[in-house]
C-alpha atoms as a PDB file:
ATOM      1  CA  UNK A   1      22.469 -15.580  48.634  1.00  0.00           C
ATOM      2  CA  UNK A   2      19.701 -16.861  46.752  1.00  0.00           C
ATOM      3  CA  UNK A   3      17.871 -15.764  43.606  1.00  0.00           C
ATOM      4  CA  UNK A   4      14.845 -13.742  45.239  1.00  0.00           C
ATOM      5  CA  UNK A   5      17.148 -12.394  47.731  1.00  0.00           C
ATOM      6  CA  UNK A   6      19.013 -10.308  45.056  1.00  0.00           C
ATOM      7  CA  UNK A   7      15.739  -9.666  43.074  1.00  0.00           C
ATOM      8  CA  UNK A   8      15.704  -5.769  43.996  1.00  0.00           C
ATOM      9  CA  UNK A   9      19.272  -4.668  42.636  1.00  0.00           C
ATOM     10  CA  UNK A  10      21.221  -5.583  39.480  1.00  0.00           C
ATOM     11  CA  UNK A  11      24.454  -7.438  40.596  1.00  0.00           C
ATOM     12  CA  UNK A  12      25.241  -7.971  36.638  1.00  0.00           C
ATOM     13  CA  UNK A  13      27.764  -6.003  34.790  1.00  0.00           C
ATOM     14  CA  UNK A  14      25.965  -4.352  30.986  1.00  0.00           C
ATOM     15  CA  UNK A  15      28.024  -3.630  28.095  1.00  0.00           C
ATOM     16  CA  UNK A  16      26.244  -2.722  24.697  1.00  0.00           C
ATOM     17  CA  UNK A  17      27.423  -4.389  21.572  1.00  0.00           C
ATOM     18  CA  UNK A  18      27.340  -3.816  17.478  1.00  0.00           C
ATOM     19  CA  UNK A  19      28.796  -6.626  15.910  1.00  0.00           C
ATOM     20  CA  UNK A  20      29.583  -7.292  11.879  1.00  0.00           C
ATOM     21  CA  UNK A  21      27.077  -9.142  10.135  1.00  0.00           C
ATOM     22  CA  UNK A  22      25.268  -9.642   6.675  1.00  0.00           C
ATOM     23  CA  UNK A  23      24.206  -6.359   5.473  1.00  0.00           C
ATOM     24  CA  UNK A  24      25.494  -3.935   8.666  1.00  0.00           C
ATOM     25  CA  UNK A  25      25.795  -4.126  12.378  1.00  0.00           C
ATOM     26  CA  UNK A  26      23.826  -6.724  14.619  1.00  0.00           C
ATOM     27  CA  UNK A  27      23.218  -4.838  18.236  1.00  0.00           C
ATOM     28  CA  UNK A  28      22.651  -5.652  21.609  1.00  0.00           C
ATOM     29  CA  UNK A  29      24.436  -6.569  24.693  1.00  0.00           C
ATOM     30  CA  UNK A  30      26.872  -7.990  27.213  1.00  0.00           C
ATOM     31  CA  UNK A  31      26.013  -9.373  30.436  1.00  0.00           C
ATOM     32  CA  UNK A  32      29.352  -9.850  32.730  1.00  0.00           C
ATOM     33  CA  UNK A  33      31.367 -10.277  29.583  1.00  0.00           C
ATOM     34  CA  UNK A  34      34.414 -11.567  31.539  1.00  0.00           C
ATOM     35  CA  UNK A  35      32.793 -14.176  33.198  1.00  0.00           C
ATOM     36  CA  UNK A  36      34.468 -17.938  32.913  1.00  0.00           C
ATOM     37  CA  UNK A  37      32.832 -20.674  32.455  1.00  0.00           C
ATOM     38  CA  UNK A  38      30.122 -21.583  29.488  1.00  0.00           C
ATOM     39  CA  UNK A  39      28.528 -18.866  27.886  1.00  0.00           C
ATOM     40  CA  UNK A  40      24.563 -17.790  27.477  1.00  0.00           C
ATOM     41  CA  UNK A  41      23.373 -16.880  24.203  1.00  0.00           C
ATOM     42  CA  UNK A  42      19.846 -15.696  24.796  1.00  0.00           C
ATOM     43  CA  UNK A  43      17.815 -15.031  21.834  1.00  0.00           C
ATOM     44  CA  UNK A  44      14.043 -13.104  22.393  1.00  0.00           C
ATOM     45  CA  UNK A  45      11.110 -12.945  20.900  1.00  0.00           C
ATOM     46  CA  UNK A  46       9.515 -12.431  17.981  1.00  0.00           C
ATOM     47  CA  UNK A  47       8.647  -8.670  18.124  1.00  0.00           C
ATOM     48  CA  UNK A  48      10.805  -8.214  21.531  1.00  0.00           C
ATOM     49  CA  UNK A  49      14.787  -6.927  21.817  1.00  0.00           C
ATOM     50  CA  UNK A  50      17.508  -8.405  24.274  1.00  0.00           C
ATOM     51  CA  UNK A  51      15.818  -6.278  27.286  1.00  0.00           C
ATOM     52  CA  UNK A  52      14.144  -9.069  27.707  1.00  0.00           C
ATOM     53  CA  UNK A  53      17.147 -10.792  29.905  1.00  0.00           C
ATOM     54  CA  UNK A  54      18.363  -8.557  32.936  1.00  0.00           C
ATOM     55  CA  UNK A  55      16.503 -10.487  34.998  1.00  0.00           C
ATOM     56  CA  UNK A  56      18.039 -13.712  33.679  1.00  0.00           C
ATOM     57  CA  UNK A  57      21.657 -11.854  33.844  1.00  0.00           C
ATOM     58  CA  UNK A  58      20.946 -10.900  37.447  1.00  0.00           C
ATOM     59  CA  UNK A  59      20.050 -14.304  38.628  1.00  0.00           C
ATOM     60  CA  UNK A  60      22.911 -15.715  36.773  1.00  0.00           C
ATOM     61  CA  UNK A  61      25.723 -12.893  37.406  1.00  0.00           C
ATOM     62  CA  UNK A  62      28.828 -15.379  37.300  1.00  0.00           C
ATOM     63  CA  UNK A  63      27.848 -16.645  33.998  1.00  0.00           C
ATOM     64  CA  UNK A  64      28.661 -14.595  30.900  1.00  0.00           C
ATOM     65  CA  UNK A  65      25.176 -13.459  28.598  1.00  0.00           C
ATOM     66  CA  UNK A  66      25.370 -12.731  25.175  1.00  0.00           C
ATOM     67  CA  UNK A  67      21.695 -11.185  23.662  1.00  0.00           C
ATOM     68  CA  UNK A  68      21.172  -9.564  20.335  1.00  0.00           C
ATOM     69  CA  UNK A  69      18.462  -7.714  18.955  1.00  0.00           C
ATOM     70  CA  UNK A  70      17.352  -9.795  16.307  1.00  0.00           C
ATOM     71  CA  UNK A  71      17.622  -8.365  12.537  1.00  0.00           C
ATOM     72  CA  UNK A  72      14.341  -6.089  12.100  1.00  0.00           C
ATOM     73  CA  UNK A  73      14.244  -5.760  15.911  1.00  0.00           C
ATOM     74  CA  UNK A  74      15.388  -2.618  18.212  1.00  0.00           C
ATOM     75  CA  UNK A  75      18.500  -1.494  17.234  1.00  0.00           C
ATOM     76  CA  UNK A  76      19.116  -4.257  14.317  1.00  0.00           C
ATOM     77  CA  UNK A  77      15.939  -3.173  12.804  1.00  0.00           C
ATOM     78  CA  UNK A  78      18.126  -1.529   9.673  1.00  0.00           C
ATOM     79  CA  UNK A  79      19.088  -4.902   8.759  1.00  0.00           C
ATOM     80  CA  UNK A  80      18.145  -6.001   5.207  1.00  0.00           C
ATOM     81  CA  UNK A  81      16.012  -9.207   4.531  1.00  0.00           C
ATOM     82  CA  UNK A  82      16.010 -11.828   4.286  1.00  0.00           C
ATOM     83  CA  UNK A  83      14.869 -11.842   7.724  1.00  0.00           C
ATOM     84  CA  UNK A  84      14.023 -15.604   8.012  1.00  0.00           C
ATOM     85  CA  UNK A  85      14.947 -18.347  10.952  1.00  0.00           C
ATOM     86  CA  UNK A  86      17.473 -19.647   9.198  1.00  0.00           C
ATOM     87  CA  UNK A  87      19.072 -16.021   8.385  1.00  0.00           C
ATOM     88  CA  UNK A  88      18.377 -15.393  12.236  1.00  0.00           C
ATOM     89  CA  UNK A  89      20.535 -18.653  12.702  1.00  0.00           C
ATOM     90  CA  UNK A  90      23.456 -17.328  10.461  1.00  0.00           C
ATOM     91  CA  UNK A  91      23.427 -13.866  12.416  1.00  0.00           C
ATOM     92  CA  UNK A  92      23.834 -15.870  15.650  1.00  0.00           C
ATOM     93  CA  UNK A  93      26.871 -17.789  14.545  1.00  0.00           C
ATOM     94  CA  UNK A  94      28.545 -14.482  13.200  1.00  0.00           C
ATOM     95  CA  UNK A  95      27.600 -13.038  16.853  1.00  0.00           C
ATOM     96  CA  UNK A  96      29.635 -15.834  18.450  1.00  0.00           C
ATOM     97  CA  UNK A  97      32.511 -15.541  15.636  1.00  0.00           C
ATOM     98  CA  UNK A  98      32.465 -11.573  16.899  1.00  0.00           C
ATOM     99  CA  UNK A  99      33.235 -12.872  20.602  1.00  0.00           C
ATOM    100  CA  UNK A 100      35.436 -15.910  19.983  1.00  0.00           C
ATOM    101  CA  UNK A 101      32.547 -18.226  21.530  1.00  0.00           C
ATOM    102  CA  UNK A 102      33.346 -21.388  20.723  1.00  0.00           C
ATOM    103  CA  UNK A 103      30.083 -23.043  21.847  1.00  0.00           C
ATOM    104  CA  UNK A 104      27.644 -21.908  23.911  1.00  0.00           C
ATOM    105  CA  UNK A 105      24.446 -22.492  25.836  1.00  0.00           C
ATOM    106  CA  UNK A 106      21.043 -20.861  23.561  1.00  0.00           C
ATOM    107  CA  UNK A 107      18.289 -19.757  25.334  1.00  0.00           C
ATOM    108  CA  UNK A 108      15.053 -18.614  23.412  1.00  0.00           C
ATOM    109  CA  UNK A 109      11.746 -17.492  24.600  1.00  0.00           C
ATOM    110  CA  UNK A 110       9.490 -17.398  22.132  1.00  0.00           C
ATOM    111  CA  UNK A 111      10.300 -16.997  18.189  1.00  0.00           C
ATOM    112  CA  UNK A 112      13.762 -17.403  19.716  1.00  0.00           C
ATOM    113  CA  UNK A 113      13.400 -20.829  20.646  1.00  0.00           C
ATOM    114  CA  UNK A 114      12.742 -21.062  16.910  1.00  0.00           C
ATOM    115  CA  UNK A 115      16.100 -19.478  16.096  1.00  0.00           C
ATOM    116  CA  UNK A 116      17.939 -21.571  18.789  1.00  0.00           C
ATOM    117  CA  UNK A 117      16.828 -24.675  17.261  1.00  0.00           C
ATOM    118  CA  UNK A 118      17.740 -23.181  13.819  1.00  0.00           C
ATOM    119  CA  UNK A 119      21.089 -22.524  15.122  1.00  0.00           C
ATOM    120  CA  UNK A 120      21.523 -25.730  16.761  1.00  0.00           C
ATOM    121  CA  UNK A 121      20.902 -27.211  13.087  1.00  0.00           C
ATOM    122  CA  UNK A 122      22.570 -25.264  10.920  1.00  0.00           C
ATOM    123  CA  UNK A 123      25.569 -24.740  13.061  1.00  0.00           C
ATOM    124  CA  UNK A 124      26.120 -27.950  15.728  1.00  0.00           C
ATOM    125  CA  UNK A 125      29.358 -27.043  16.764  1.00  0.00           C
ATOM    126  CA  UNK A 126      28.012 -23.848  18.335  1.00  0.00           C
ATOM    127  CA  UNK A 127      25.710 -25.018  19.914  1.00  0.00           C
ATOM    128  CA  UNK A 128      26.067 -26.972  23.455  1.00  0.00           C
ATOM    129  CA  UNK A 129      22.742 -27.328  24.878  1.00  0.00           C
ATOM    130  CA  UNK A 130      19.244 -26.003  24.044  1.00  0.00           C
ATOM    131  CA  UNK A 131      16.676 -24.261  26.697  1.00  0.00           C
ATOM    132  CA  UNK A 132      13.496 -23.795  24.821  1.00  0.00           C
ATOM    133  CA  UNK A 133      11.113 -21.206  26.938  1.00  0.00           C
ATOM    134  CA  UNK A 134       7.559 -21.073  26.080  1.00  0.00           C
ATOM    135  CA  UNK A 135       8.682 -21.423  22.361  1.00  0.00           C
ATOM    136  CA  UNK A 136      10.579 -23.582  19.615  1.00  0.00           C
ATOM    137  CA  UNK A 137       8.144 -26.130  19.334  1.00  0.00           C
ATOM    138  CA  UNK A 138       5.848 -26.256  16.518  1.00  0.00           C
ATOM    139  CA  UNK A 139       2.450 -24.114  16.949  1.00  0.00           C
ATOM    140  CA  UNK A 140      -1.002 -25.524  15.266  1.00  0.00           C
ATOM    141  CA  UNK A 141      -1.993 -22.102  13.569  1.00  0.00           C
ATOM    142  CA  UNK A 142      -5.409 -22.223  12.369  1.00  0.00           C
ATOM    143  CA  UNK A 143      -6.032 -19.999   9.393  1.00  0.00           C
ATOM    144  CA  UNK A 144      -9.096 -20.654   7.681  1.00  0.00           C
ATOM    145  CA  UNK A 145      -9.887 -21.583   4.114  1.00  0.00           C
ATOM    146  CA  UNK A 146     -10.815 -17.805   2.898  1.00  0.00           C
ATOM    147  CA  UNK A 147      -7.800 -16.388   3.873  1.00  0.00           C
ATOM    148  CA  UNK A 148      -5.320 -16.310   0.950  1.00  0.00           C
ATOM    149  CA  UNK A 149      -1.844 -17.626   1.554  1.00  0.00           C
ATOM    150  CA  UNK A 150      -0.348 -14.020   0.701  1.00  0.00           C
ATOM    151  CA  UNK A 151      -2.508 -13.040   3.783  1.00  0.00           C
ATOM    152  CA  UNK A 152      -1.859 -15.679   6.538  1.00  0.00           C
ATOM    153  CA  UNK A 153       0.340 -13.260   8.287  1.00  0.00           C
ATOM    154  CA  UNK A 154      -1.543 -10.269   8.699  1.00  0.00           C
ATOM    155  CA  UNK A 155      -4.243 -12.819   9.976  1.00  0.00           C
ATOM    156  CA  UNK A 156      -2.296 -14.222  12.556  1.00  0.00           C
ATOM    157  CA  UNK A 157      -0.367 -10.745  13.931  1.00  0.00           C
ATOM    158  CA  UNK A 158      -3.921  -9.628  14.390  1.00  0.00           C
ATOM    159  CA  UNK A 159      -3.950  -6.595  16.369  1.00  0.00           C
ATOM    160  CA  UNK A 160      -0.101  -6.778  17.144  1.00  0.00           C
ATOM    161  CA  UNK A 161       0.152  -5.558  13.406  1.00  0.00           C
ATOM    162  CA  UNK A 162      -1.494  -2.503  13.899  1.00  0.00           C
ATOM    163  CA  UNK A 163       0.302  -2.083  17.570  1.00  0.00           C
ATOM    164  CA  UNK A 164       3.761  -2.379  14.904  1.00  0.00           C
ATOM    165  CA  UNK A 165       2.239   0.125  12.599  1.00  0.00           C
ATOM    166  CA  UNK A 166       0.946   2.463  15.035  1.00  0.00           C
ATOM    167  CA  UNK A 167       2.664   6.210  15.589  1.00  0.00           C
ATOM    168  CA  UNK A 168       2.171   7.044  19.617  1.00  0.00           C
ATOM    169  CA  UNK A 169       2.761  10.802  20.697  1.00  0.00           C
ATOM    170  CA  UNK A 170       5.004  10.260  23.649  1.00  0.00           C
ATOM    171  CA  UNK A 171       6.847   7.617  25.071  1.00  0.00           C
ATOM    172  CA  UNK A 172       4.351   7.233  28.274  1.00  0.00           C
ATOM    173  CA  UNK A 173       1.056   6.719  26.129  1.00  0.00           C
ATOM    174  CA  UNK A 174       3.241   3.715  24.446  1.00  0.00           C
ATOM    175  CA  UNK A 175       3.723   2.436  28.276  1.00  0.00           C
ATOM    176  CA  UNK A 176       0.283   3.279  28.786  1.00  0.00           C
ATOM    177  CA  UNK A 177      -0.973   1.220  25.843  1.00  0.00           C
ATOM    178  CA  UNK A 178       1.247  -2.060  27.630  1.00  0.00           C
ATOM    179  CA  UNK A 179       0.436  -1.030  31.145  1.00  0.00           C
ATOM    180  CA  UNK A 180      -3.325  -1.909  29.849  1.00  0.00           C
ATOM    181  CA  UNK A 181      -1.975  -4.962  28.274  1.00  0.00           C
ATOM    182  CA  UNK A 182      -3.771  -8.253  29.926  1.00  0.00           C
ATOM    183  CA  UNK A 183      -0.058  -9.938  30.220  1.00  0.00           C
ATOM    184  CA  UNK A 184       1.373  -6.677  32.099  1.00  0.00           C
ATOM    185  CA  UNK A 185      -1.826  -5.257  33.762  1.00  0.00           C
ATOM    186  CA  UNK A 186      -0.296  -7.529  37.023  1.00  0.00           C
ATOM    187  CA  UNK A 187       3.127  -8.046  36.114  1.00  0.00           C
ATOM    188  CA  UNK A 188       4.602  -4.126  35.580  1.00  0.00           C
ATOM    189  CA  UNK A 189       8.057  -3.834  36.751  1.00  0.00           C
ATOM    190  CA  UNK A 190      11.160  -1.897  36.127  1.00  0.00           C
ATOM    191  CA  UNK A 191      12.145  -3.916  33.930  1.00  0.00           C
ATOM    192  CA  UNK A 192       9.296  -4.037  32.050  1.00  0.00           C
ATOM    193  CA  UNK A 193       9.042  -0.118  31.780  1.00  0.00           C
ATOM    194  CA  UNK A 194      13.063  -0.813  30.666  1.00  0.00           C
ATOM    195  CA  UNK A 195      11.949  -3.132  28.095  1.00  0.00           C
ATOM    196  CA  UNK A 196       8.723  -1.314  26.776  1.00  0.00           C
ATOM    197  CA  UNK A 197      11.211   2.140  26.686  1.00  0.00           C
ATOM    198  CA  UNK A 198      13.915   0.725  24.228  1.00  0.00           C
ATOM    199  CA  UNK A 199      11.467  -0.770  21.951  1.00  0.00           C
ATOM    200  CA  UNK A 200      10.993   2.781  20.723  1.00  0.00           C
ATOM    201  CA  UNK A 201      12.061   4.693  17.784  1.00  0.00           C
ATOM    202  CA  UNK A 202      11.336   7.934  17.196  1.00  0.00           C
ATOM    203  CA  UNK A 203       9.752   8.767  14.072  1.00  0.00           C
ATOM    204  CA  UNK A 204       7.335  11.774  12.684  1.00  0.00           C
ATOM    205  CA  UNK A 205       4.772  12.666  14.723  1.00  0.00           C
ATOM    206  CA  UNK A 206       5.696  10.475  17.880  1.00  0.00           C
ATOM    207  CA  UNK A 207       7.097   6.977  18.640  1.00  0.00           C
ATOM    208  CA  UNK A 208       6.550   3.853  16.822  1.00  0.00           C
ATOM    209  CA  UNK A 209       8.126   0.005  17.748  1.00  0.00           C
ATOM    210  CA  UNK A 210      11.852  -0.395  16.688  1.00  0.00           C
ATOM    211  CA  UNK A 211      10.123  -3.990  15.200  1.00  0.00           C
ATOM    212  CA  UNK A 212       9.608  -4.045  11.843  1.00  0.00           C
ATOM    213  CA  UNK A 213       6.352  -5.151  10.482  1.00  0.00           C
ATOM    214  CA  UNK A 214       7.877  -6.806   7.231  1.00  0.00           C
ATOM    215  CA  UNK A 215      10.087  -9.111   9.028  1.00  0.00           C
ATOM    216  CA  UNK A 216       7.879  -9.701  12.035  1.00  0.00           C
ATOM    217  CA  UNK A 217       5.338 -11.098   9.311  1.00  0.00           C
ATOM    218  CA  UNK A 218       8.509 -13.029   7.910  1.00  0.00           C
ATOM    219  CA  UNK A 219       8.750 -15.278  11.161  1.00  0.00           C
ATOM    220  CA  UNK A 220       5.797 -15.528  12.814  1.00  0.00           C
ATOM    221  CA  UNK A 221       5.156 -18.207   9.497  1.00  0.00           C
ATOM    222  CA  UNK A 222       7.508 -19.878  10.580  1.00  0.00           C
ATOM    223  CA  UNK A 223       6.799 -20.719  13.649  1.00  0.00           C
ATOM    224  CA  UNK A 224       4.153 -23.843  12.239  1.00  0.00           C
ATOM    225  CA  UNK A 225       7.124 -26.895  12.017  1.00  0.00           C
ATOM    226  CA  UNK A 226       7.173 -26.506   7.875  1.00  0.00           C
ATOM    227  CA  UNK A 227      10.566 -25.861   5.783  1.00  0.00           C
ATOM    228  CA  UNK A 228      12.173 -28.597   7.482  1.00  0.00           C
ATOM    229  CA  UNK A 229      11.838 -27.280  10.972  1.00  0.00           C
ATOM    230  CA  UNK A 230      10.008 -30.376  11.895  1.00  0.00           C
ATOM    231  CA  UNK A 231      13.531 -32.719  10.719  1.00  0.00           C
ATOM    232  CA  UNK A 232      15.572 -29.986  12.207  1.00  0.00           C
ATOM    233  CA  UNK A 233      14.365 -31.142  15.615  1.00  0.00           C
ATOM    234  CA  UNK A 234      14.780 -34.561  15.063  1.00  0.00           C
ATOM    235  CA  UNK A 235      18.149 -33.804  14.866  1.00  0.00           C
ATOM    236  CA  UNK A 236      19.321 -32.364  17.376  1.00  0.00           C
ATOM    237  CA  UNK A 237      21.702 -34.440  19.191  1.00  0.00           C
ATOM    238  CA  UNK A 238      22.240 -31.663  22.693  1.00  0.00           C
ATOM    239  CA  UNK A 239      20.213 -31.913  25.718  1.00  0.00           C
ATOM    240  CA  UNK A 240      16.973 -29.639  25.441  1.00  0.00           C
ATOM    241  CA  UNK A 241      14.936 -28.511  28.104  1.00  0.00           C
ATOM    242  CA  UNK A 242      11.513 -26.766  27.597  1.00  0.00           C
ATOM    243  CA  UNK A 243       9.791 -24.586  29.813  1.00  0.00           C
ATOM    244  CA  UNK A 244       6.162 -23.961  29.743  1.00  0.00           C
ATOM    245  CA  UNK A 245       3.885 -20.961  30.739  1.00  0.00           C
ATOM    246  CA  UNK A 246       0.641 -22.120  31.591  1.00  0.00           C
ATOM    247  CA  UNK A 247      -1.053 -18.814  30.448  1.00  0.00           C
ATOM    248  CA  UNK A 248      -0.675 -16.992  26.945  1.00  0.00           C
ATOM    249  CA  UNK A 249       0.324 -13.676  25.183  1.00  0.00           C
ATOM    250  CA  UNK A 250      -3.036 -12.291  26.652  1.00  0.00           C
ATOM    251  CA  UNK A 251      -3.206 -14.424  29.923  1.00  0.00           C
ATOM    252  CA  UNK A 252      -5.055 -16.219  28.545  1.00  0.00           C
ATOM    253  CA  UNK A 253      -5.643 -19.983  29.506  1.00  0.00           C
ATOM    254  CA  UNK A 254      -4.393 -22.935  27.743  1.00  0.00           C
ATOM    255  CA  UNK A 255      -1.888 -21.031  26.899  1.00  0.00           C
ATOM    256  CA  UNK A 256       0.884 -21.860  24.011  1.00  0.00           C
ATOM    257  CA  UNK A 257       1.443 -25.220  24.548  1.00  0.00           C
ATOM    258  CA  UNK A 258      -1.107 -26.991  26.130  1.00  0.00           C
ATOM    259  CA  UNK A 259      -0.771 -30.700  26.143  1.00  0.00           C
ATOM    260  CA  UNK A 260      -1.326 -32.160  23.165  1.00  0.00           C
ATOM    261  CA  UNK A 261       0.911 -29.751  21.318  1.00  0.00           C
ATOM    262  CA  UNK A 262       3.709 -31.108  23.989  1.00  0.00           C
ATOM    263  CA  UNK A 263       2.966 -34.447  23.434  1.00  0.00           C
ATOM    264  CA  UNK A 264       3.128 -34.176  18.982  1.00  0.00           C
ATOM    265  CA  UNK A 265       6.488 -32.096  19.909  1.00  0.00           C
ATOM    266  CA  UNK A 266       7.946 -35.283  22.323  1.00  0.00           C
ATOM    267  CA  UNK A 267       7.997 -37.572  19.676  1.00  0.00           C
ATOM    268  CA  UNK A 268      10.089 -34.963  17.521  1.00  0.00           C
ATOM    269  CA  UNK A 269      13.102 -34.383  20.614  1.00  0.00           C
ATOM    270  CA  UNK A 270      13.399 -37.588  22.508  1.00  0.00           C
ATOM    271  CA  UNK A 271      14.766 -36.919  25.797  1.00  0.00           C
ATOM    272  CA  UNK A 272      13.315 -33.266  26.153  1.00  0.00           C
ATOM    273  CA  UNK A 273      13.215 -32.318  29.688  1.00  0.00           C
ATOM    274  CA  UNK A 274       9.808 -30.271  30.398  1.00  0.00           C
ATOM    275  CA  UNK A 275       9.296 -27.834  33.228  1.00  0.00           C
ATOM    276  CA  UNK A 276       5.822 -26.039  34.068  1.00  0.00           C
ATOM    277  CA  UNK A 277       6.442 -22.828  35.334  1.00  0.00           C
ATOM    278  CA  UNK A 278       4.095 -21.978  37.799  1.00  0.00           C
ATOM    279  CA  UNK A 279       1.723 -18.590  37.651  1.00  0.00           C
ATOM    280  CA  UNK A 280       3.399 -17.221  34.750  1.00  0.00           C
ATOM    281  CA  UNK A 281       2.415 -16.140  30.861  1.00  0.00           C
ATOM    282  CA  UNK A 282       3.939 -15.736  27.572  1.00  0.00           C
ATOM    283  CA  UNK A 283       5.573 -12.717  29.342  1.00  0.00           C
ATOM    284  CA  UNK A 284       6.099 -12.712  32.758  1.00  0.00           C
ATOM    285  CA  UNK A 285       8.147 -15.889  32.686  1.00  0.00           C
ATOM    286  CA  UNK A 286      10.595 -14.281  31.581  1.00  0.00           C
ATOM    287  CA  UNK A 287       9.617 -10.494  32.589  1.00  0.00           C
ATOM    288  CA  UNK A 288       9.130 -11.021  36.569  1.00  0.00           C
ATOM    289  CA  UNK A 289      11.079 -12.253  39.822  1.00  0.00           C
ATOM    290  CA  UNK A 290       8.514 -14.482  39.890  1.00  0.00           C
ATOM    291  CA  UNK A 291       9.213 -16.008  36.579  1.00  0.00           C
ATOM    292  CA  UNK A 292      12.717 -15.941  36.218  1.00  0.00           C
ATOM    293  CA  UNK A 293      13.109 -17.624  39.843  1.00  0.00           C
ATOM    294  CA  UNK A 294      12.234 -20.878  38.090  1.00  0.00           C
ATOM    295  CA  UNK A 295      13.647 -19.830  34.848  1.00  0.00           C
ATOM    296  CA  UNK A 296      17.259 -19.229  35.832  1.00  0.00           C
ATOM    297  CA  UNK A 297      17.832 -22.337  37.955  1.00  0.00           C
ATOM    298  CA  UNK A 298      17.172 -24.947  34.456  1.00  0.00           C
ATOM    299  CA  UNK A 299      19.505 -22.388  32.832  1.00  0.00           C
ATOM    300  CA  UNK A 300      22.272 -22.758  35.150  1.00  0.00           C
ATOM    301  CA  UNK A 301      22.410 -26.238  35.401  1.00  0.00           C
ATOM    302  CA  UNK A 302      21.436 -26.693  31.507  1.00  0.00           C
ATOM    303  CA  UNK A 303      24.856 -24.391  31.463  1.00  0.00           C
ATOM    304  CA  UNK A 304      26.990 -26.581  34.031  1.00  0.00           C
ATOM    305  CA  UNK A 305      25.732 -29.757  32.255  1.00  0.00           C
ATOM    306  CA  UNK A 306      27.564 -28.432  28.978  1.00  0.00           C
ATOM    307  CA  UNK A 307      30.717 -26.967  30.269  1.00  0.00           C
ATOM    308  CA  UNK A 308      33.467 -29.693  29.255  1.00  0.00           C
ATOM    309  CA  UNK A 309      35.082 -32.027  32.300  1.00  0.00           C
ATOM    310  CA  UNK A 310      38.333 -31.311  33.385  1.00  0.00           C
ATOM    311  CA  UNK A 311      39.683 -33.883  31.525  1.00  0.00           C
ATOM    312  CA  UNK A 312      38.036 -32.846  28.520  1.00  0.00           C
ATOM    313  CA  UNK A 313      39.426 -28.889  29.253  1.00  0.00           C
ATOM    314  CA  UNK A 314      43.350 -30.090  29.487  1.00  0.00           C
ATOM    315  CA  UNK A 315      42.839 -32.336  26.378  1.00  0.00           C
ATOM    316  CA  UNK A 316      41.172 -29.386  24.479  1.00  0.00           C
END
């Protein structure tokens, strides 16, 4: 059976989690939790949760998926600061400490790409291969000279800040407000409307997003290749793969990564393995059939690549 021909049901077994970590409980979820084999720690974005991968878990239903929501994020969001990459990184080792993970294959879309590499860095053991999607490489923000440094993130959330500060009075008018969205106006799904639902909280007056502005701000600083993030990647020493969206958070064209931003980033992970995904954006390619049809297959193999030979397994 191939990938598209299971796209309509969920073949993948979903158990929540709350794991110990600094300062309270990190949440999210299982994927086929008693699947052999090497494991899938897949990390999301940077104002997303771990609803981002049923998709990826269906495609992939004999592989085991471990996905948190990050600290400030869906049902971490009570998690005290700091809430930086490197505290993200931390959280992720404690996560595989929780499940007796030895080492496992990180996925990250977005900001997560940024904690995967962080992980990979601060903890090498864990860490058995990187798959970077549409993130983890250093982005050239542009913020201009009148902008004071204490205000760099509020300039480059934009209007996402207000969308994180915003009370809506019902659960569909916060699906409306995504349905209009230029990444989703083509792309809704089921899984989408899953995704969009848990985001929520409820709060006075309505819903707002689980995401919390504070650390949100936090990381999406981060994201430029400063604090060392730049010598972090230089030392990697696992295979990394990279996949690309052609389009951007609002469809827009180049999107993330165009190529010169590839090309600084090659010189910084010799050996990194790109893939363009085709018709996809910031979202989607991870979001849609159509998106995680390419995205699964470099997972899997990325995956199969890092389990140990069976040599290495009876000397282990």
């Amino acid at each position: 059976m191939t990938a598209s021909d299971s796209a309509g049901a969920s073949r993948a077994h979903y158990r929540p989690f709350r794991v110990p970590v600094r300062g309270g409980e990190l949440a999210g979820a299982q994927w086929n939790p008693d699947a052999a084999g090497m494991p899938v720690l897949a990390i999301h974005g940077i104002t997303a949760t771990h609803r981002e991968w049923p998709l990826l878990a269906d495609r992939l239903a004999r592989r085991r998926i471990i996905a948190p929501d990050l600290r400030g994020r869906g049902r971490s969001n009570a998690l005290p600061a700091p809430w930086g990459m490197r505290d993200h990184a931390d959280d992720m080792a404690a996560l595989l400490d929780a499940f007796g993970v030895d080492r496992a294959l990180v996925v990250g879309h977005s900001m997560g790409g940024f904690v995967a590499v962080r992980t990979a860095d601060q903890h090498p053991d864990r860490v058995a291969g990187l798959v970077l999607v549409d993130g983890g490489l250093p982005l050239p923000f542009r913020v201009p000279d009148d902008v004071a440094p204490e205000d760099a993130a509020a300039y480059l959330l934009g209007p996402a800040g207000e969308r994180l500060t915003r009370v809506y009075p019902s659960r569909d008018a916060y699906a409306d407000f995504w349905r209009a969205h230029p990444a989703f106006a083509e792309n809704w799904n089921d899984e989408v409307a899953a995704y969009i639902d848990y985001d929520l909280d409820e709060t006075d007056g309505g819903f707002r997003s689980s995401a919390q502005l504070a650390a949100v701000a936090t990381n999406i600083v981060q994201q430029d290749g400063s604090d060392g993030y730049r010598e972090a990647l230089t030392r990697l020493r696992v295979p990394v793969s990279f996949l690309r969206a052609p389009r951007g958070l609002l469809n827009e064209t180049p999107g993330l990564y165009p190529d010169a931003v590839i090309a600084a980033a090659a010189g910084l992970v010799p050996g990194m393995v790109l893939t363009d995904v085709d018709d996809v954006n910031h979202y989607s390619i991870v979001l849609t059939d159509h998106g995680i049809d390419q995205v699964a297959p470099v997972v899997e193999r990325a995956a199969r690549k890092a389990e140990p030979s069976s040599e290495e397994a009876e000397s282990a």
